[in-house]
C-alpha atoms as a PDB file:
ATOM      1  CA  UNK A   1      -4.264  -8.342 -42.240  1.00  0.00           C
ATOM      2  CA  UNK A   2      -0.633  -6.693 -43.865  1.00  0.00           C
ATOM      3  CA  UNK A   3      -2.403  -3.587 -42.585  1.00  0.00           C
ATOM      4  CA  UNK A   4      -2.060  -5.166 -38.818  1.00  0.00           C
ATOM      5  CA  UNK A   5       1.152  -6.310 -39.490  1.00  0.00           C
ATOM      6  CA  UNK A   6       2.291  -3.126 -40.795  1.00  0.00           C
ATOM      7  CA  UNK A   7       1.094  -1.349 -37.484  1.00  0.00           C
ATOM      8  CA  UNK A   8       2.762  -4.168 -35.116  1.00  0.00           C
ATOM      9  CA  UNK A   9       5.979  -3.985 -36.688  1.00  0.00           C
ATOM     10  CA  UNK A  10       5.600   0.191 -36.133  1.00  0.00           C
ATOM     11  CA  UNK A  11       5.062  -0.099 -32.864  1.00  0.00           C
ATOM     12  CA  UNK A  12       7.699  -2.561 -31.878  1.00  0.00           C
ATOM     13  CA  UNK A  13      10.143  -0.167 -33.454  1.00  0.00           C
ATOM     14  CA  UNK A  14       8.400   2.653 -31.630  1.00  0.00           C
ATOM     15  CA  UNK A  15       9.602   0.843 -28.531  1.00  0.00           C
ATOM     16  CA  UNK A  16      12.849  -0.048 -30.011  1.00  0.00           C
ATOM     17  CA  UNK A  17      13.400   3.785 -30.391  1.00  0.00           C
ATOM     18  CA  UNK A  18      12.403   5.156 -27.106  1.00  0.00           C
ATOM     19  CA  UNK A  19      14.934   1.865 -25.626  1.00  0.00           C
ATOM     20  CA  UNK A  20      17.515   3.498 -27.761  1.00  0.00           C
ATOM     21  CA  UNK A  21      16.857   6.877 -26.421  1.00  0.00           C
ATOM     22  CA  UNK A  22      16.867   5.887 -22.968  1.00  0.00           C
ATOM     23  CA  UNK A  23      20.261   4.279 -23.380  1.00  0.00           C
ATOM     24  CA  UNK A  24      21.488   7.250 -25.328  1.00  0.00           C
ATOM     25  CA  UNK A  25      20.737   9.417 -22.693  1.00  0.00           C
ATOM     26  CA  UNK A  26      22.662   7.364 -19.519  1.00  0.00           C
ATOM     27  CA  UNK A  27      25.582   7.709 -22.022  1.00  0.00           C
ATOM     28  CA  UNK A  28      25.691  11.118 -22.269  1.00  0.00           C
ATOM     29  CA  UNK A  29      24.743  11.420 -18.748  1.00  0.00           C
ATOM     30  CA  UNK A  30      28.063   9.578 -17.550  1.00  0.00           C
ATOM     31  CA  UNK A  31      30.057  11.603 -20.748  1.00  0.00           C
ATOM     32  CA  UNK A  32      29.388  14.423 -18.929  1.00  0.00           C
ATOM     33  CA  UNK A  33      29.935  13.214 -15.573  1.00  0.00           C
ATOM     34  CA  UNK A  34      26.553  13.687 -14.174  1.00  0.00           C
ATOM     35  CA  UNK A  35      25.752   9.573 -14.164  1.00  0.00           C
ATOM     36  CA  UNK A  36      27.400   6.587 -12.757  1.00  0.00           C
ATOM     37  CA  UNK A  37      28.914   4.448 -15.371  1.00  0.00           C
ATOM     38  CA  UNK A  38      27.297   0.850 -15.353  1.00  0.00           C
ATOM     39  CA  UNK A  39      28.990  -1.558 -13.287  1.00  0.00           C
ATOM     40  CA  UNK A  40      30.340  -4.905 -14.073  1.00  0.00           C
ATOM     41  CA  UNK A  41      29.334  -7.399 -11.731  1.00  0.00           C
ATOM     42  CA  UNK A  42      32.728  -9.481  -9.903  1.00  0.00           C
ATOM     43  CA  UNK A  43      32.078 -13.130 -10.737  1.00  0.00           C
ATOM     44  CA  UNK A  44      33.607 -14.841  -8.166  1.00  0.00           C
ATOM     45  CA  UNK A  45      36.283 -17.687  -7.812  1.00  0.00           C
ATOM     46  CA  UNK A  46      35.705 -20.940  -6.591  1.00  0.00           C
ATOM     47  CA  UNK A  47      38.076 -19.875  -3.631  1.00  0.00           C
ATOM     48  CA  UNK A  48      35.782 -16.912  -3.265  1.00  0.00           C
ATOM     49  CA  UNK A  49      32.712 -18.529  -3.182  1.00  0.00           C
ATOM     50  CA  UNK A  50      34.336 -21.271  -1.041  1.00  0.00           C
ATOM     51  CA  UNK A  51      35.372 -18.857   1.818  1.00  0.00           C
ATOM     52  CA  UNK A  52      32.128 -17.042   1.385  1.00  0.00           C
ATOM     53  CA  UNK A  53      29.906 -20.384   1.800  1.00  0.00           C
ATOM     54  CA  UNK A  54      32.486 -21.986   4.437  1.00  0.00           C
ATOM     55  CA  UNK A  55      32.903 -24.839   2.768  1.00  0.00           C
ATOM     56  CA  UNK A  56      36.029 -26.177   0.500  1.00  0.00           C
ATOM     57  CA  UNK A  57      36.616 -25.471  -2.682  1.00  0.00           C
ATOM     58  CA  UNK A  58      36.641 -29.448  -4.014  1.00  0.00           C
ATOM     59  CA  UNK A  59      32.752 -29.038  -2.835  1.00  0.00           C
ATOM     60  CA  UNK A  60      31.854 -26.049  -4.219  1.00  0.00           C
ATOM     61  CA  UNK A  61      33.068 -28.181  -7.697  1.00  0.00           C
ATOM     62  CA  UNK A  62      30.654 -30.572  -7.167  1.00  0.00           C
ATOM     63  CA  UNK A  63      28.002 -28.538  -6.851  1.00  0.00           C
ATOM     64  CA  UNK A  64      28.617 -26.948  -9.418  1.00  0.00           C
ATOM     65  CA  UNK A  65      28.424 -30.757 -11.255  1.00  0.00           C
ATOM     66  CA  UNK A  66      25.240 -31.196  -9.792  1.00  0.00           C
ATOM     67  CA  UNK A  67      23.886 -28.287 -10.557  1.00  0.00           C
ATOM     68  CA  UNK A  68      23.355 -26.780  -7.231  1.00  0.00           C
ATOM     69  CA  UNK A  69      25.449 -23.922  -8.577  1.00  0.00           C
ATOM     70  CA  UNK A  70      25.802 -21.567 -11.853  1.00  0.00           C
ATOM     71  CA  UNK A  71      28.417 -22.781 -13.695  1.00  0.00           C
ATOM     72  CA  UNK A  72      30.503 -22.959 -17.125  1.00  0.00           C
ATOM     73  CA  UNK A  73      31.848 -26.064 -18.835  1.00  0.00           C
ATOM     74  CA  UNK A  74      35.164 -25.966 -20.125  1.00  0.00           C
ATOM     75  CA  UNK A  75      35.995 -29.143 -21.240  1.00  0.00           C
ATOM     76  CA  UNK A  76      35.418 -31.926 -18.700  1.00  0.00           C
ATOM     77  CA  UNK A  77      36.618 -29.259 -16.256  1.00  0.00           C
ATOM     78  CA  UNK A  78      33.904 -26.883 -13.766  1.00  0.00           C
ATOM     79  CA  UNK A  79      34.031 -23.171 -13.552  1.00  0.00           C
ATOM     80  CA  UNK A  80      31.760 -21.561 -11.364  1.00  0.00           C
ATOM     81  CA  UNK A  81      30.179 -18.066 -12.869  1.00  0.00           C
ATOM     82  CA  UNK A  82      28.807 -17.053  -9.605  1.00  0.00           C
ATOM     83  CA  UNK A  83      28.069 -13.272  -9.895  1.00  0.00           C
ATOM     84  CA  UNK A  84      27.966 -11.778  -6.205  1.00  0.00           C
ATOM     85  CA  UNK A  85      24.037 -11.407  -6.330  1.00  0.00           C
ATOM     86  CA  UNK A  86      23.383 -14.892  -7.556  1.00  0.00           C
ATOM     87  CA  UNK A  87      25.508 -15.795  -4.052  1.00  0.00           C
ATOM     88  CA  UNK A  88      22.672 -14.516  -2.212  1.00  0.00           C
ATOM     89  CA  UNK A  89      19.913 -16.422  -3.923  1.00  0.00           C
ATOM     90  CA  UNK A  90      21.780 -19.656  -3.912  1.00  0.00           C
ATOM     91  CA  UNK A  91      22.329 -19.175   0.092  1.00  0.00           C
ATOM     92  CA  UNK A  92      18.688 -18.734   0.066  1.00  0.00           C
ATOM     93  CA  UNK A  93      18.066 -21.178  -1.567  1.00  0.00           C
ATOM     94  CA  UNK A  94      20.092 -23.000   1.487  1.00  0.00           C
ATOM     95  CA  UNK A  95      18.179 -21.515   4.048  1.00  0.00           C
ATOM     96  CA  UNK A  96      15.053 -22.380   2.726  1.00  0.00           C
ATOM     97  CA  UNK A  97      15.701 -25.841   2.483  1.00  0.00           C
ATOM     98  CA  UNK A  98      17.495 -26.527   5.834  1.00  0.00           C
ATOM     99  CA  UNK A  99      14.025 -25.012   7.609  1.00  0.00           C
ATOM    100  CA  UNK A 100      12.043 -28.087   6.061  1.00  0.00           C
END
């Protein structure tokens, strides 16, 4: 059995290492100027997502209480953390449940 053990915990930092490498190698890609540097994604504002759903911002608030949309709590206060992508899921989301 510690001979199993042994083995698992080699090959999990087996794949540790080659993770490492992988990484290793974007970095020195983009140090050379041969790779694109990882981009952050733009989380957007409540005005932001507001314009971009058409709706107002007070509503875009409450779904964020309800849960309808990714958000932070800060107190007794709402802050949406909508990344751009996570936009497009939650609008279809929308779709999908306005063709019922």
């Amino acid at each position: 059995m510690m001979t199993q053990e042994l083995e698992q915990r080699i090959e999990n930092m087996e794949a540790d290492i080659r993770e490492m490498k992988a990484m290793l190698s974007e970095l020195v890609e983009v140090a050379r100027g041969t790779g694109q540097p990882p981009q952050e994604e733009h989380i957007m504002s409540a005005r932001e997502v507001a314009d971009f759903l058409r709706i107002d911002v007070s509503l875009v608030y409450s779904k964020c209480s309800r849960g309808e949309l990714p958000y932070s709590k800060l107190g007794k206060h709402y802050i949406p953390q909508i990344r751009h992508p996570a936009m497009h899921e939650a609008i279809r989301q929308r779709e999908r449940h306005f063709r019922r």
